[in-house]
Protein backbone atom coordinates (compact mmCIF):
# COMPACT_ATOMS: atom_id res chain seq x y z
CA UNK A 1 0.00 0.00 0.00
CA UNK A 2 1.04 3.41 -1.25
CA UNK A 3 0.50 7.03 0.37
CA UNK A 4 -1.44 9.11 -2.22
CA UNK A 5 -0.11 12.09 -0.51
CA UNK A 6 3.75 11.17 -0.93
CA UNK A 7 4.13 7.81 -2.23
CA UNK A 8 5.52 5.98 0.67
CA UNK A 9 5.65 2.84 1.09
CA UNK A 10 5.58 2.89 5.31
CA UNK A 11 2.12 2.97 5.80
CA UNK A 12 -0.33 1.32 8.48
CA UNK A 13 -4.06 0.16 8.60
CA UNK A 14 -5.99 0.78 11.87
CA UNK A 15 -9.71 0.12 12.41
CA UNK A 16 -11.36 3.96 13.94
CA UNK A 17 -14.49 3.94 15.78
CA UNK A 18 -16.81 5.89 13.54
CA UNK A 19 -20.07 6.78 16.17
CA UNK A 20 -22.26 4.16 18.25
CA UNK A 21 -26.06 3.96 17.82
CA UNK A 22 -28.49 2.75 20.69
CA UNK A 23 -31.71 0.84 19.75
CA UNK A 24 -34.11 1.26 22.75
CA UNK A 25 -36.74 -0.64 23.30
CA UNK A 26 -39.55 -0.96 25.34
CA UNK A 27 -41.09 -3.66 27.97
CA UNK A 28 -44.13 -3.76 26.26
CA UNK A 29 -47.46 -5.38 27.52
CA UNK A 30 -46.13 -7.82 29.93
CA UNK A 31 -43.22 -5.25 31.68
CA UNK A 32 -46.40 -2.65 32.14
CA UNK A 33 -48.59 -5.65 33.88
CA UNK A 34 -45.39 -6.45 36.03
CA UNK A 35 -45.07 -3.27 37.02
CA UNK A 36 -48.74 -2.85 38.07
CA UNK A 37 -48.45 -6.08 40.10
CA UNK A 38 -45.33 -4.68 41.70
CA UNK A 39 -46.80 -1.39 42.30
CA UNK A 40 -49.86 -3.04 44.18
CA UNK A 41 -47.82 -5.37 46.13
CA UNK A 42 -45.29 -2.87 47.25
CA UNK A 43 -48.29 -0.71 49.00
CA UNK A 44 -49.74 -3.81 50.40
CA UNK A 45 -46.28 -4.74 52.14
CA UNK A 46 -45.05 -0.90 52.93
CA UNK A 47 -42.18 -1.17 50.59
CA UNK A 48 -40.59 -4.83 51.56
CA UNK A 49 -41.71 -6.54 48.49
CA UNK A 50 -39.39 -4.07 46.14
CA UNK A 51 -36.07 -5.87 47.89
CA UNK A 52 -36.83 -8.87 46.06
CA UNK A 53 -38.45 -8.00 43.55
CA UNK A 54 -37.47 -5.81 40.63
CA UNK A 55 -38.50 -3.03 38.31
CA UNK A 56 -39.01 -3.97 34.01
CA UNK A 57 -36.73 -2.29 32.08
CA UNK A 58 -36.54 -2.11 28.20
CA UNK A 59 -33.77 -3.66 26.71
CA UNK A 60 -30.88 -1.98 24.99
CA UNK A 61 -28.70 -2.90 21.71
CA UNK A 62 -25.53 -0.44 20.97
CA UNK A 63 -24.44 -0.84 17.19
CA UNK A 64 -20.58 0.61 16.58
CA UNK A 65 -19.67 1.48 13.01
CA UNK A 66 -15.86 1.21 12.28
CA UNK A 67 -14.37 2.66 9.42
CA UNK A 68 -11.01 1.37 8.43
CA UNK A 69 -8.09 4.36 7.93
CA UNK A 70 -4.96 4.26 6.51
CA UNK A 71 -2.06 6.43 7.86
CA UNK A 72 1.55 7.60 6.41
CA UNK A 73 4.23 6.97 8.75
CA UNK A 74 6.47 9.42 7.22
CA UNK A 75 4.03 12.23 6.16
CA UNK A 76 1.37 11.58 8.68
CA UNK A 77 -1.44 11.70 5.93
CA UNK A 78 -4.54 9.51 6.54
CA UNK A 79 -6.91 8.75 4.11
CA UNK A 80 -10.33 6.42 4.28
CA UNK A 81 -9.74 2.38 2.71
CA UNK A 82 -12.50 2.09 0.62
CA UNK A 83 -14.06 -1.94 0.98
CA UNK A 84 -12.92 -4.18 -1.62
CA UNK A 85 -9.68 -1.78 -2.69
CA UNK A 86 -7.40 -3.38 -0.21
CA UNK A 87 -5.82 -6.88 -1.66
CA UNK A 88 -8.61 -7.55 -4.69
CA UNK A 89 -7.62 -9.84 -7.33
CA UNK A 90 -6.69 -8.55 -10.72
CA UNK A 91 -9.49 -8.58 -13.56
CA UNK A 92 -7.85 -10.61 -16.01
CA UNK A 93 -7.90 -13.62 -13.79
CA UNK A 94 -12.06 -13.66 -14.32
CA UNK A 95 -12.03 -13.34 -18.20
């Protein structure tokens, strides 16, 4: 691999951490009836029934996008690797 800024030859391929996206998502039906339940049976007990027995929560899912950068050792330069650039085969092998 090449620098297209000065041509060397000393270059290096690190994965960067583009942004992170968080899906949220809700408990629904069932988590609202639990909660009811737990409501009720808390003020029935004064309280004692919420040590053992827990809030619903929503679940979570965190998606990272990566984009993979190349950087110059000599020149410092970085520049995006565009997907399917780095080590493709040649077109004359699929004539």
């Amino acid at each position: 691999m090449q620098c297209p800024n000065c041509g060397s030859g000393n270059c290096q391929v690190q994965l960067v951490e583009q942004g992170q996206q968080t899906n949220k998502k809700g408990v629904g039906f069932g988590g609202h009836m639990n909660n009811a339940a737990r409501t009720t049976t808390a003020v029935a007990t004064f309280g004692m029934s919420n040590l053992l027995w827990k809030k619903s929560r929503g679940t979570n899912k965190t998606k990272t996008v990566n984009t993979t950068m190349g950087i110059c050792q000599d020149c410092g330069s970085t520049w995006r690797i565009k997907k399917g650039g780095f080590g493709a085969a040649p077109g004359s092998i699929f004539k």
